[in-house]
N, C-alpha and C. Protein backbone atom coordinates (compact mmCIF):
# COMPACT_ATOMS: atom_id res chain seq x y z
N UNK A 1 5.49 76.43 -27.42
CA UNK A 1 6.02 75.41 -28.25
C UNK A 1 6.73 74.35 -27.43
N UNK A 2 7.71 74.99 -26.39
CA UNK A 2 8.09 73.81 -25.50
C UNK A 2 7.00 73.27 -24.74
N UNK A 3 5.95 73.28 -24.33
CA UNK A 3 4.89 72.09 -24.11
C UNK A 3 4.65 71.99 -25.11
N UNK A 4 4.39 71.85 -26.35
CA UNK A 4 3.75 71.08 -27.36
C UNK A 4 4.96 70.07 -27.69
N UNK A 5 6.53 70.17 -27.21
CA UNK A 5 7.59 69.23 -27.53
C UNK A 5 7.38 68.34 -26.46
N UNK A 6 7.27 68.99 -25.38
CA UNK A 6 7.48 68.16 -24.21
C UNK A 6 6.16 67.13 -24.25
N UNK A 7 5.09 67.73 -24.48
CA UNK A 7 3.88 66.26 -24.69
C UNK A 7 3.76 65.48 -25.51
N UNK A 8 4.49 65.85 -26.80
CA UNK A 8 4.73 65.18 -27.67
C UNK A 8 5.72 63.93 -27.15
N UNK A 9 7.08 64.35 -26.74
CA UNK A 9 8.14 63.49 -26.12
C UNK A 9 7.15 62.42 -24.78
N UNK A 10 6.36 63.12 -24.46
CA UNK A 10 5.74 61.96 -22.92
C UNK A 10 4.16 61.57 -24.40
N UNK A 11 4.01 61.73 -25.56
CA UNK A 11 3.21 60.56 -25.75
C UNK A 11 4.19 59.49 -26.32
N UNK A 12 5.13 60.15 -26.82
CA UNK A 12 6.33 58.83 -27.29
C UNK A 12 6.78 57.98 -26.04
N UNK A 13 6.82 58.38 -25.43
CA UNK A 13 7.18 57.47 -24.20
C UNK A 13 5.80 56.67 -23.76
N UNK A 14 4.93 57.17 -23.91
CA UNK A 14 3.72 56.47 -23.51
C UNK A 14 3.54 55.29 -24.54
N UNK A 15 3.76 55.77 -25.64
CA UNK A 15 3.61 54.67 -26.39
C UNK A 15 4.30 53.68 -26.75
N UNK A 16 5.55 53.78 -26.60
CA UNK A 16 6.52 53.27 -26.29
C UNK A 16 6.77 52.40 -25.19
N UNK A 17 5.84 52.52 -23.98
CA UNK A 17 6.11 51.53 -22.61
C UNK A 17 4.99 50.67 -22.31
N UNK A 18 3.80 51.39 -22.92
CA UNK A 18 2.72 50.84 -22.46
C UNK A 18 2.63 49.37 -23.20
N UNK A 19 3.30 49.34 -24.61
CA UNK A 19 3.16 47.74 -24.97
C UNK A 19 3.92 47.21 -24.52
N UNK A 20 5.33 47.48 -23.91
CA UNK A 20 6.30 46.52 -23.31
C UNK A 20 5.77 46.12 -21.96
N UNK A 21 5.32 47.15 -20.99
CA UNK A 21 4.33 47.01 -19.88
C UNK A 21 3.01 45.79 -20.08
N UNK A 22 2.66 45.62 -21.36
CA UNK A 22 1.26 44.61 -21.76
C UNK A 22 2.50 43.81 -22.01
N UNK A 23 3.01 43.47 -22.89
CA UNK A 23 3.96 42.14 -22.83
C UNK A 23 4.52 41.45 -21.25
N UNK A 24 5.13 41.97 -20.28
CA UNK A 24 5.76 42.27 -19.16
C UNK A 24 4.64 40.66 -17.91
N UNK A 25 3.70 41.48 -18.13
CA UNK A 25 3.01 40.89 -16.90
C UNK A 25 2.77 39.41 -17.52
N UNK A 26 2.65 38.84 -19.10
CA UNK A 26 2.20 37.86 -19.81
C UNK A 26 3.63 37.07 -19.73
N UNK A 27 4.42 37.50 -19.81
CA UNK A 27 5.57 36.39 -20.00
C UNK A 27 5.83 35.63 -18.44
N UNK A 28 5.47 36.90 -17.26
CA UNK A 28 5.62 36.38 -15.82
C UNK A 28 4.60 35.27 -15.44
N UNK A 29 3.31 35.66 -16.20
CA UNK A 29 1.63 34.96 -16.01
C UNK A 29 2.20 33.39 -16.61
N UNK A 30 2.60 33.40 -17.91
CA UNK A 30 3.08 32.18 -18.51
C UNK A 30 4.65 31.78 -17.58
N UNK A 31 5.41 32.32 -16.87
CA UNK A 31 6.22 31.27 -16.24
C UNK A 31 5.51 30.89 -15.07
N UNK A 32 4.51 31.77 -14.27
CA UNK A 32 3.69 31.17 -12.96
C UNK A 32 3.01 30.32 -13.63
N UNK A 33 2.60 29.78 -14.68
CA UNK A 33 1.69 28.97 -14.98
C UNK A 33 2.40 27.81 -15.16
N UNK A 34 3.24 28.13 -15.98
CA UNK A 34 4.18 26.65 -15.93
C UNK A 34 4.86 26.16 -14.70
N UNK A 35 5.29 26.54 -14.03
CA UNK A 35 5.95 26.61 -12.46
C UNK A 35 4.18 25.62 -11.86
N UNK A 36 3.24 26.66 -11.81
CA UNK A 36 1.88 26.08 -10.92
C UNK A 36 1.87 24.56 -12.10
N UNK A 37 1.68 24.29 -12.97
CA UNK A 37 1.61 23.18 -13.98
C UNK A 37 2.44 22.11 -13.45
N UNK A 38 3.68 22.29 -13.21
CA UNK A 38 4.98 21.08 -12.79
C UNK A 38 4.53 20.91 -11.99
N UNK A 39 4.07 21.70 -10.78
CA UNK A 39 3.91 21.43 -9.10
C UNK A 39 2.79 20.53 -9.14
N UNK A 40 1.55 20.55 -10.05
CA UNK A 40 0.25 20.08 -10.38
C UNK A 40 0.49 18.52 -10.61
N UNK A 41 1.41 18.68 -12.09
CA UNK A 41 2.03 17.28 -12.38
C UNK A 41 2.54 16.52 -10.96
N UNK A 42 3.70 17.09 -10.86
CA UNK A 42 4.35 16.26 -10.11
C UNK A 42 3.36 15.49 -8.50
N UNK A 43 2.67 16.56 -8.29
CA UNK A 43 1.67 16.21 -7.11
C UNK A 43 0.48 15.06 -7.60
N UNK A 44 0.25 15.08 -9.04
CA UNK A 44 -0.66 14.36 -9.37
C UNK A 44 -0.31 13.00 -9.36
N UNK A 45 1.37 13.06 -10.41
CA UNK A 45 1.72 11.99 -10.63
C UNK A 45 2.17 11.22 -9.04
N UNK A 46 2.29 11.68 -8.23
CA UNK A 46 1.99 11.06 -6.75
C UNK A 46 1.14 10.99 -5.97
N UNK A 47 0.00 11.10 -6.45
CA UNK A 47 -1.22 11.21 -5.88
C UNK A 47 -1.56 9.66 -6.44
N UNK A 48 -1.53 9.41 -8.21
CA UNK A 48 -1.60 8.39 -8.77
C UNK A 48 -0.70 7.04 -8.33
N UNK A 49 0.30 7.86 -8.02
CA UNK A 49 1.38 6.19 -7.47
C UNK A 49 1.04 5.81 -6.07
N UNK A 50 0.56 6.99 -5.51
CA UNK A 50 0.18 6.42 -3.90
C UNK A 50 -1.35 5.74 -4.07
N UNK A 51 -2.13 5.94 -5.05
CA UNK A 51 -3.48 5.23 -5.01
C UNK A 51 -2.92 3.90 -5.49
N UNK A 52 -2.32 3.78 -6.55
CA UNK A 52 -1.49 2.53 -7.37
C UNK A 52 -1.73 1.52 -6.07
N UNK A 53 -0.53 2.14 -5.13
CA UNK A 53 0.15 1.23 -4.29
C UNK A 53 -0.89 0.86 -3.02
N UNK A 54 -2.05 1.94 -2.78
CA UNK A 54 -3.24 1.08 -2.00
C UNK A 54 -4.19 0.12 -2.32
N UNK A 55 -4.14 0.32 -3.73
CA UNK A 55 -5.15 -0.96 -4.83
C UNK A 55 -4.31 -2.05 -4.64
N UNK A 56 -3.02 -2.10 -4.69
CA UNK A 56 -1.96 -3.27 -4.20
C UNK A 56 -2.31 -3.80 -3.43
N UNK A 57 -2.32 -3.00 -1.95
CA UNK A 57 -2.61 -3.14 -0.96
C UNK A 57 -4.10 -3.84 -0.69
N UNK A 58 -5.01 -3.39 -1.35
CA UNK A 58 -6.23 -4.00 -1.17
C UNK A 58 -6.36 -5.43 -2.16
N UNK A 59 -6.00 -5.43 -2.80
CA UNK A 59 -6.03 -6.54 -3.56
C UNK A 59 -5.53 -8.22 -2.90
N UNK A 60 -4.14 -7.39 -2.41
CA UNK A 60 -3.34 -8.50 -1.55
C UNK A 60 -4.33 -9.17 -0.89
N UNK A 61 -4.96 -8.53 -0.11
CA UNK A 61 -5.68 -8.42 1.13
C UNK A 61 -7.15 -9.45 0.45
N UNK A 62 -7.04 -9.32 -0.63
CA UNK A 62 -8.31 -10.44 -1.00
C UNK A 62 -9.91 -9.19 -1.51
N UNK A 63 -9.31 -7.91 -1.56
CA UNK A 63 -10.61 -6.97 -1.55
C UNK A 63 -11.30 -7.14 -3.31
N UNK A 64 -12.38 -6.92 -3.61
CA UNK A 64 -12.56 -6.98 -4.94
C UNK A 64 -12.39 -5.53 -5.50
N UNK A 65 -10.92 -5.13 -6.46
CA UNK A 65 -10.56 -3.73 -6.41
C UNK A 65 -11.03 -3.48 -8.26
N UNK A 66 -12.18 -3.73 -8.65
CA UNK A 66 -12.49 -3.53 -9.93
C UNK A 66 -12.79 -2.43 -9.79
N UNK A 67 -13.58 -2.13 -9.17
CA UNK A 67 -13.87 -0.44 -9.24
C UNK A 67 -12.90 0.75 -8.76
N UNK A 68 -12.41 -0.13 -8.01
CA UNK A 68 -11.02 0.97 -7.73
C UNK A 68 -9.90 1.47 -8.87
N UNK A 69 -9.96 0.17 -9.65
CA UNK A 69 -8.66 0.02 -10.92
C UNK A 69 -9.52 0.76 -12.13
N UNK A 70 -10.93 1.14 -12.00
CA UNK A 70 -11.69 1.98 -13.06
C UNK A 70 -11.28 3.83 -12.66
N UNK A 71 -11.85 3.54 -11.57
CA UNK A 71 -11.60 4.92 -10.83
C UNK A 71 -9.89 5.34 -11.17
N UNK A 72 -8.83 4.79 -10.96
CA UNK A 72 -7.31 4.68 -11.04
C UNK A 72 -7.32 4.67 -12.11
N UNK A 73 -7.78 3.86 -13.54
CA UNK A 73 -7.72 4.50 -14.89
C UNK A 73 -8.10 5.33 -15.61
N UNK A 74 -8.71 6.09 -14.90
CA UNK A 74 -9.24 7.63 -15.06
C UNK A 74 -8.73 8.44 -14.75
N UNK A 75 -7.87 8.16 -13.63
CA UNK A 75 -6.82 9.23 -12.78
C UNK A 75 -6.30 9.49 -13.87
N UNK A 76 -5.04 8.06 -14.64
CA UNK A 76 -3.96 7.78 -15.42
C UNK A 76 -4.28 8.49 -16.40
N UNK A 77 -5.49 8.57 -17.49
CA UNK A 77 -5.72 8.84 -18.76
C UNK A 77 -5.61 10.46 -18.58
N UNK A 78 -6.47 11.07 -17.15
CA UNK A 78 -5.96 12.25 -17.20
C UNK A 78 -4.47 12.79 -16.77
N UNK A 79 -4.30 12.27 -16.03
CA UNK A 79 -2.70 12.35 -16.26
C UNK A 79 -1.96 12.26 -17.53
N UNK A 80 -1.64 11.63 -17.80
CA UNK A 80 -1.46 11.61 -18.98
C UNK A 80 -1.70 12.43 -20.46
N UNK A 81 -3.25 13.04 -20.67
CA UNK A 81 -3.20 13.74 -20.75
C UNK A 81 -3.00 15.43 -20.69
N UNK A 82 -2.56 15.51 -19.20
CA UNK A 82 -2.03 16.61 -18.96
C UNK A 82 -0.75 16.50 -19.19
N UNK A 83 0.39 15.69 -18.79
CA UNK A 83 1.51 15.78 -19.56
C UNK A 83 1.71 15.90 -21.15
N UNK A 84 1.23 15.52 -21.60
CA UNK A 84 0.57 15.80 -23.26
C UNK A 84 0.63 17.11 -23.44
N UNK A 85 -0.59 17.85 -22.77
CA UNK A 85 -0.85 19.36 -22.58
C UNK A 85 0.50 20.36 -22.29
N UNK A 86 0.71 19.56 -21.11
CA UNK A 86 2.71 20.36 -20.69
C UNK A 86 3.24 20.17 -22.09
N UNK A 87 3.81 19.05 -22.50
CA UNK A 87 4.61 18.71 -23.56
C UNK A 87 4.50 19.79 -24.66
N UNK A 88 2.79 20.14 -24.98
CA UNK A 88 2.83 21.10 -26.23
C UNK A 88 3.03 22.39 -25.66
N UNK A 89 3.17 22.77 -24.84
CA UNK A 89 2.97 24.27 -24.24
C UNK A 89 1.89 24.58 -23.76
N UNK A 90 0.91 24.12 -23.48
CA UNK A 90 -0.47 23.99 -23.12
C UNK A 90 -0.29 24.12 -21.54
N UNK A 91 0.22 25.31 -20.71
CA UNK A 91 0.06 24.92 -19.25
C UNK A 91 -1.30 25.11 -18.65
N UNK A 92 -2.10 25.46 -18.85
CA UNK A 92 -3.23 26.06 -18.67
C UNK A 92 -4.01 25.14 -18.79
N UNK A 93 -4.03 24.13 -19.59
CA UNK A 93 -4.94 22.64 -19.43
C UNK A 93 -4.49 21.62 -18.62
N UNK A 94 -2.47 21.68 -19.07
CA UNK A 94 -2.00 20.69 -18.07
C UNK A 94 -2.46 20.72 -16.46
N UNK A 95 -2.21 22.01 -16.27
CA UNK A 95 -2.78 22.31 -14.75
C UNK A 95 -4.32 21.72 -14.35
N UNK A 96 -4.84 22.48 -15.28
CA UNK A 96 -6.31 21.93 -14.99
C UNK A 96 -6.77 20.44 -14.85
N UNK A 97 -5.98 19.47 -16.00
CA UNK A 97 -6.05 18.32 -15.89
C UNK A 97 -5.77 17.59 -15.27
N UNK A 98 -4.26 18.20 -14.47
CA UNK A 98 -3.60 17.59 -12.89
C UNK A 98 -4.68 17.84 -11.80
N UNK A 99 -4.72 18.77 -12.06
CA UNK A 99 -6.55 19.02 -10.58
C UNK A 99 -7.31 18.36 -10.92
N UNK A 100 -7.82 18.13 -11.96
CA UNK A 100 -8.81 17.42 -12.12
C UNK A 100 -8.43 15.63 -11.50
N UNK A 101 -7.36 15.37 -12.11
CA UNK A 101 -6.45 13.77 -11.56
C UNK A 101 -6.23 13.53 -10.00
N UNK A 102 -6.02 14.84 -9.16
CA UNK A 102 -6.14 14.52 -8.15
C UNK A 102 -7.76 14.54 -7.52
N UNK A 103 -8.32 15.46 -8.45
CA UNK A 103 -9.79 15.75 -7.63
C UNK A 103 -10.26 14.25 -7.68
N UNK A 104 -10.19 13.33 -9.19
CA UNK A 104 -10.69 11.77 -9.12
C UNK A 104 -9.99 11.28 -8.24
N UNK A 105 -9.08 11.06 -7.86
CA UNK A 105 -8.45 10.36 -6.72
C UNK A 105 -8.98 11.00 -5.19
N UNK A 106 -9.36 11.94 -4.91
CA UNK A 106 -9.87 12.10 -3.83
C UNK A 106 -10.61 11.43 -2.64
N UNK A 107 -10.25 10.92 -1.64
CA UNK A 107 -10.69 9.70 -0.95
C UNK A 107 -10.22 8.27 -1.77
N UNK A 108 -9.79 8.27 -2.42
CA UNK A 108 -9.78 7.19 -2.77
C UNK A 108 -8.57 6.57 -2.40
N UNK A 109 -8.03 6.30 -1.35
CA UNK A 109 -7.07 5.88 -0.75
C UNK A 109 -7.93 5.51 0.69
N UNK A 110 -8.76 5.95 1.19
CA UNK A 110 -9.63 5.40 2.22
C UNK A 110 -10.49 4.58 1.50
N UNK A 111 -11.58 4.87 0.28
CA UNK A 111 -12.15 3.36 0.05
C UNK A 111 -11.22 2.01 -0.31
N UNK A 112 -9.75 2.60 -0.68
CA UNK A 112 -9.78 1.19 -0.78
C UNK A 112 -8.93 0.82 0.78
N UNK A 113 -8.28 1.09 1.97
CA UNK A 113 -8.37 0.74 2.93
C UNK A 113 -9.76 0.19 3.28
N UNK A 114 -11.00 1.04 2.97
CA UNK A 114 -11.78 0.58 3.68
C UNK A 114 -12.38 -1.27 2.84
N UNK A 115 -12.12 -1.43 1.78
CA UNK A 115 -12.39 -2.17 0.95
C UNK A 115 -11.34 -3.62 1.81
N UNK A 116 -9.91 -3.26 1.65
CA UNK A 116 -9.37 -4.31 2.28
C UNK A 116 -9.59 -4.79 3.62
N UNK A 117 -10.32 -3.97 4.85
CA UNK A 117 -10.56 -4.29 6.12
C UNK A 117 -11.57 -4.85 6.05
N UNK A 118 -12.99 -4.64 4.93
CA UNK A 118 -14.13 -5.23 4.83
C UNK A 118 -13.52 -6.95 4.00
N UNK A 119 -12.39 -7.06 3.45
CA UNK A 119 -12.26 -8.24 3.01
C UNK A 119 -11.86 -9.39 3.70
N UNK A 120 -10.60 -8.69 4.62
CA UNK A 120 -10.04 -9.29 5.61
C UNK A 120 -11.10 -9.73 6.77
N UNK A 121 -11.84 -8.83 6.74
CA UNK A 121 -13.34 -9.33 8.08
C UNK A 121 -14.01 -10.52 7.03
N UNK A 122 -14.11 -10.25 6.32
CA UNK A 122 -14.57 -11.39 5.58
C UNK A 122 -14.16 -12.40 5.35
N UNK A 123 -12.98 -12.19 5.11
CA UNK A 123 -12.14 -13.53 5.17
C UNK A 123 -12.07 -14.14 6.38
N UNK A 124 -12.16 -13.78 7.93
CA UNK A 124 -12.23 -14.44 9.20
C UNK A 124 -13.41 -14.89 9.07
N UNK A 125 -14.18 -13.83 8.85
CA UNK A 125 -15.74 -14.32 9.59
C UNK A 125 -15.90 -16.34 8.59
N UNK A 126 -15.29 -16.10 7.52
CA UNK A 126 -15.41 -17.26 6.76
C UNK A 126 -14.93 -18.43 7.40
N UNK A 127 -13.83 -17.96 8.02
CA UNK A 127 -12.30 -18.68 8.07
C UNK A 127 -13.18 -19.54 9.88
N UNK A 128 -13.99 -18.36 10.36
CA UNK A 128 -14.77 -18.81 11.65
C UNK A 128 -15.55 -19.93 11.79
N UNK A 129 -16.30 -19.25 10.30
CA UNK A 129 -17.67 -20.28 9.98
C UNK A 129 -17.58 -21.78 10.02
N UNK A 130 -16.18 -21.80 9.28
CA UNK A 130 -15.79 -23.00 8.69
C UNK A 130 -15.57 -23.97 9.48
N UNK A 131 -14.46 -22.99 10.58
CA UNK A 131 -14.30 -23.75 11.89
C UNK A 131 -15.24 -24.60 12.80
N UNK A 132 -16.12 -23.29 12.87
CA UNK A 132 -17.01 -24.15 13.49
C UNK A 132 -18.13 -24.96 13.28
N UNK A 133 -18.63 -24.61 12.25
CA UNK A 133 -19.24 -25.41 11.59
C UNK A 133 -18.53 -26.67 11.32
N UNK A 134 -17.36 -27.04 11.16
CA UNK A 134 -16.51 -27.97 11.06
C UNK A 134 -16.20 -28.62 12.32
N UNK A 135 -16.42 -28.01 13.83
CA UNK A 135 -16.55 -28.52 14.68
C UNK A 135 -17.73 -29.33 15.28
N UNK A 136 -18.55 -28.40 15.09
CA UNK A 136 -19.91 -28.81 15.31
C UNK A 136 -20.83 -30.02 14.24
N UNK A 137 -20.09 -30.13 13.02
CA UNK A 137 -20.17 -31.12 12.27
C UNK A 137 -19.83 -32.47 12.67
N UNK A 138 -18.67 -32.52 13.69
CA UNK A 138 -18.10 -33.36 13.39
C UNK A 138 -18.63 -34.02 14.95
N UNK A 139 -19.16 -33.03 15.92
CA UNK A 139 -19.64 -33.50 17.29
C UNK A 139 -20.68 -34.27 16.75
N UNK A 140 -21.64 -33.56 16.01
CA UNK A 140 -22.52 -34.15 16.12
C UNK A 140 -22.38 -35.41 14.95
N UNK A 141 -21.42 -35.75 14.50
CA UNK A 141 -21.39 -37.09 13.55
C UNK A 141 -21.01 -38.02 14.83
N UNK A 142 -20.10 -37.85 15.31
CA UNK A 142 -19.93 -38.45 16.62
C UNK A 142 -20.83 -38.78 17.89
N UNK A 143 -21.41 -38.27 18.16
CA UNK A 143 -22.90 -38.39 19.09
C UNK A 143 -23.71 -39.12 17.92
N UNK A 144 -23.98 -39.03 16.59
CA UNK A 144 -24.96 -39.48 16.10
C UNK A 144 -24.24 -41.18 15.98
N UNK A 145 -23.09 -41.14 16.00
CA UNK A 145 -22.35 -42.85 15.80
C UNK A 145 -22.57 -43.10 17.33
N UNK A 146 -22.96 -42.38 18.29
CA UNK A 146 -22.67 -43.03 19.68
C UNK A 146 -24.16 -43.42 20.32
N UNK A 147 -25.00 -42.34 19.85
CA UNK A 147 -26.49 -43.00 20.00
C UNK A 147 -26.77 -43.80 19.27
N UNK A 148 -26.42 -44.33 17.37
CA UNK A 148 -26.59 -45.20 17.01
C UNK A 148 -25.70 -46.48 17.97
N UNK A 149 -24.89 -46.72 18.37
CA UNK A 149 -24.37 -47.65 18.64
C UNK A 149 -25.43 -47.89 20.01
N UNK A 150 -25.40 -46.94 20.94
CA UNK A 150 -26.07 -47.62 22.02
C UNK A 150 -27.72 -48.19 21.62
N UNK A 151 -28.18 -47.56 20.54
CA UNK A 151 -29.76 -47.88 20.24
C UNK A 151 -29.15 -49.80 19.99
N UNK A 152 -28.32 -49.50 19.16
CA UNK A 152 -27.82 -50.90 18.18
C UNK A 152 -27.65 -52.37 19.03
N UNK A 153 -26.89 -51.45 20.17
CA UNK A 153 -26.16 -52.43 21.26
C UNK A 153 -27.06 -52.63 22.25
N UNK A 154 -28.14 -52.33 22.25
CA UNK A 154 -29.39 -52.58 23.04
C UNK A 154 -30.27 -53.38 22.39
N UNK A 155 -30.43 -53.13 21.14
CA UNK A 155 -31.50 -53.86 20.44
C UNK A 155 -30.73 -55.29 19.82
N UNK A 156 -29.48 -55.20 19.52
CA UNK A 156 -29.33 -56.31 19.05
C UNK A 156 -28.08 -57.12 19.57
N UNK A 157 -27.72 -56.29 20.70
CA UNK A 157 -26.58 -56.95 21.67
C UNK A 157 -27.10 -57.89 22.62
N UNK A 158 -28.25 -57.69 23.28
CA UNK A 158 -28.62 -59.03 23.66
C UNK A 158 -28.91 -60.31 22.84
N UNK A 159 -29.02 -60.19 22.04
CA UNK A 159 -28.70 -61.66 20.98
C UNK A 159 -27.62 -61.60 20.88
N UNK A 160 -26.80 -61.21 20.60
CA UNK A 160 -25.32 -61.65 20.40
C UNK A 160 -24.60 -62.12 22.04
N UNK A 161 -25.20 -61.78 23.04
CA UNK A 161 -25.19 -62.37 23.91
C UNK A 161 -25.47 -63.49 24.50
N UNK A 162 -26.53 -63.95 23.47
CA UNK A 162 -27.32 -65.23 24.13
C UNK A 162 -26.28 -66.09 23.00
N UNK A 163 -26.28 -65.63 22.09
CA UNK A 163 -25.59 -66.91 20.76
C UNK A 163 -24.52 -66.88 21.68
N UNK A 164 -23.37 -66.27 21.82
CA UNK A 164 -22.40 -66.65 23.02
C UNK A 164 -22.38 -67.23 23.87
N UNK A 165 -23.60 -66.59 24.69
CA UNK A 165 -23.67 -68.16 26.08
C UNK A 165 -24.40 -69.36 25.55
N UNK A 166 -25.17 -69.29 24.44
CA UNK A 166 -25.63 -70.94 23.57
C UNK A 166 -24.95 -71.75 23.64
N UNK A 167 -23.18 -70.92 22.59
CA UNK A 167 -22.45 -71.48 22.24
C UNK A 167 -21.70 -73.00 23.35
């Protein structure tokens, strides 16, 4: 009879721990999730302000950043929607949606460097053209007034020579 008390007493205990044991690991799973969620956010939402501030950067610079500011409003909307997700208790999407916000931003802080160095070359090579073409414009307007004059002053400077000594 005392084992039939004593197994009785260890299934009460069994039953008794094993749901607090299933609760236990879920409340820790849901604070690592929210903890991994903030870290997600917060990394995203600086992932987004540092792309922000290279589209700046390229823009200044004369780059054409339309596709960059498409790409960057895609970051935002998911952002955004993952704070949404945090806000309701949703860590499990928020997270996902912060990865996802940085995964769109990925490289994208080198195309648009690379966008502003291709503008800035562009802008010299222009800034070159102009020059010289503006030099070379202007030689040859000058040579073309200096061979006209000598054709001119050959063909019709000896008459104006003779009416002078006529005179």
């Amino acid at each position: 009879m005392s084992d039939l008390k004593s197994s009785f007493v260890l299934g009460i205990l069994l039953v008794l721990t094993i749901p607090s044991l299933a609760f236990m690991p879920c409340s820790s799973v849901a604070a690592i999730s929210q903890s991994q969620a903030v870290s997600a956010l917060d990394d995203a939402e600086g992932v987004v302000v540092f792309a922000y501030q290279a589209v700046l950067r390229a823009g200044e610079s004369g780059a054409n950043v339309s596709g960059l500011l498409v790409r960057l409003n895609d970051a935002g909307q998911l952002l955004t929607r993952a704070r949404m997700a945090f806000g309701s208790g949703d860590f499990d999407s928020a997270l996902e949606l912060a990865v996802l916000c940085q995964e769109r931003l990925s490289g994208f802080v080198a195309d648009a460097d690379a966008l502003a160095e291709a503008a800035i070359r562009d802008r010299n090579l222009d800034f070159l053209v102009n020059m010289v073409g503006s030099f070379f414009g202007s030689v040859a307007v000058v040579c073309g007034g200096l061979v006209a004059w000598f054709y001119l002053d050959r063909k019709y400077g000896k008459l104006g020579v003779r009416s002078n000594e006529s005179s």
